[in-house]
Protein backbone atom coordinates (compact mmCIF):
# COMPACT_ATOMS: atom_id res chain seq x y z
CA UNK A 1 81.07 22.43 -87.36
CA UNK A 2 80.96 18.93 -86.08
CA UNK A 3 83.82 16.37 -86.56
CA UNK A 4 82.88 14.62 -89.79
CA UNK A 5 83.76 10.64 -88.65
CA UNK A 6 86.30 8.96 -91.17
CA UNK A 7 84.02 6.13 -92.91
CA UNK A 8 85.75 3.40 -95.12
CA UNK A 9 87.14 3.77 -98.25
CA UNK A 10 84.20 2.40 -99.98
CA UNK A 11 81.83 4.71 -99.13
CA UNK A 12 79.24 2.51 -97.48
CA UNK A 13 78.26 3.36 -94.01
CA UNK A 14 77.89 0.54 -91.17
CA UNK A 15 73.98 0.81 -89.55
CA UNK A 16 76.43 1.57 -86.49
CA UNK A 17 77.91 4.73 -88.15
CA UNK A 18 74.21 5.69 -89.87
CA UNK A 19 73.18 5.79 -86.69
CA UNK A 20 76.09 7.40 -84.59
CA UNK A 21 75.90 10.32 -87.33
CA UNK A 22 72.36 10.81 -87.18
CA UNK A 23 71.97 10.67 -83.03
CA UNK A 24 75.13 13.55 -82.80
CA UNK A 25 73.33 15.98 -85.05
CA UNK A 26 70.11 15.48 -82.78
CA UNK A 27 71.75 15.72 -78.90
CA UNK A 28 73.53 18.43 -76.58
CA UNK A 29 76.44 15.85 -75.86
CA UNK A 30 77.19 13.72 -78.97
CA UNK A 31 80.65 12.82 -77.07
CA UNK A 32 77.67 10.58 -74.54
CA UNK A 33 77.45 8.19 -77.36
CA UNK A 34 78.05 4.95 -77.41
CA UNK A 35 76.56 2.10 -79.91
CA UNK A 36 76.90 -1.71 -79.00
CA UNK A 37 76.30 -3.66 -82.48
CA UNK A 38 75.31 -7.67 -81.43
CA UNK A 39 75.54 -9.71 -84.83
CA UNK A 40 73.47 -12.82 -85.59
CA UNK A 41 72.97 -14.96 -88.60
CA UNK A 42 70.32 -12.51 -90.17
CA UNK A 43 69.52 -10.21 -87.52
CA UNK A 44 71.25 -6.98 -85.48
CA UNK A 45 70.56 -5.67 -82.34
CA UNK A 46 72.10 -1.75 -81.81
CA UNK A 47 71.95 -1.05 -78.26
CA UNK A 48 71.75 3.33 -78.04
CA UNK A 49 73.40 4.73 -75.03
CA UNK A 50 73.23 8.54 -74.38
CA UNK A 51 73.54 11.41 -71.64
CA UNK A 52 70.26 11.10 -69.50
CA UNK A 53 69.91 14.45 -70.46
CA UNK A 54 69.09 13.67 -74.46
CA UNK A 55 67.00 10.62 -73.81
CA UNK A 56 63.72 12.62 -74.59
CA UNK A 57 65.47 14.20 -77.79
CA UNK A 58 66.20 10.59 -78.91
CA UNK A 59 62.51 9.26 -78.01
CA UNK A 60 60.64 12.70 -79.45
CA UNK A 61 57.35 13.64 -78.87
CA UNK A 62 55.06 10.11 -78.78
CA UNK A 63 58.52 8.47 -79.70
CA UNK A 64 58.45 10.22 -83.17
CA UNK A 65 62.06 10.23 -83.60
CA UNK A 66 63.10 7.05 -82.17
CA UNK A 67 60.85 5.63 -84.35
CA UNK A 68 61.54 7.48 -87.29
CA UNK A 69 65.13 6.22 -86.22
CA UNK A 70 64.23 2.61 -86.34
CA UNK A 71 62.42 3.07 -90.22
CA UNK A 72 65.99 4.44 -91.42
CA UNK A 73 68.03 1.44 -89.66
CA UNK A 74 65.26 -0.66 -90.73
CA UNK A 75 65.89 0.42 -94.59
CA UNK A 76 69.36 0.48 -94.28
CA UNK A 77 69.15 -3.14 -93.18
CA UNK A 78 67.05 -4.78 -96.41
CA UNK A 79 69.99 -3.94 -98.77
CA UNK A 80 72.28 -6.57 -96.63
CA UNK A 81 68.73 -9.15 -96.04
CA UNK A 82 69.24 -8.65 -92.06
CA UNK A 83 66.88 -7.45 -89.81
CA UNK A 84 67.55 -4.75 -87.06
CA UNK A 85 66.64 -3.88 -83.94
CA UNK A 86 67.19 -0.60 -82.31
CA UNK A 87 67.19 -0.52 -78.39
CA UNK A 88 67.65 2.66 -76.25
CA UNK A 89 69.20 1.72 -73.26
């Protein structure tokens, strides 16, 4: 069973966490992940590093997941009036 991540009292994840959570369930070597969050006034930018291995289980077939990936983060983001963009570096 994977480590369940200790999220803030109030319940609400970060679009840093959402996305952490969701990447480790979908790659070989969730410990190969790191998320760089770069704030602005009313946008995000979440920079996605992972193992060179699980880049084309992040991307998907025709970039299905990644862009499923970017619809969540995307929704996620409306409730707080930012936008976000997801890069895989």
């Amino acid at each position: 069973m994977p480590d369940i991540p200790d999220y803030p009292s109030s319940g609400r994840l970060t679009m840093k966490d959402l996305l952490e959570t969701i990447v480790k369930a979908l790659v070989d070597n969730p410990s190969e992940i790191s998320v760089r969050e770069i704030q602005g006034e009313k946008s995000t930018i979440l920079e996605l590093k992972v193992h060179e291995d699980d880049v084309g289980k992040v991307i998907g077939k025709q970039g299905r997941i990644i862009n499923a990936l970017r619809t969540i983060l995307r929704s996620a983001a409306v409730k707080e009036g930012k936008i976000v963009q997801l890069e895989l570096l």
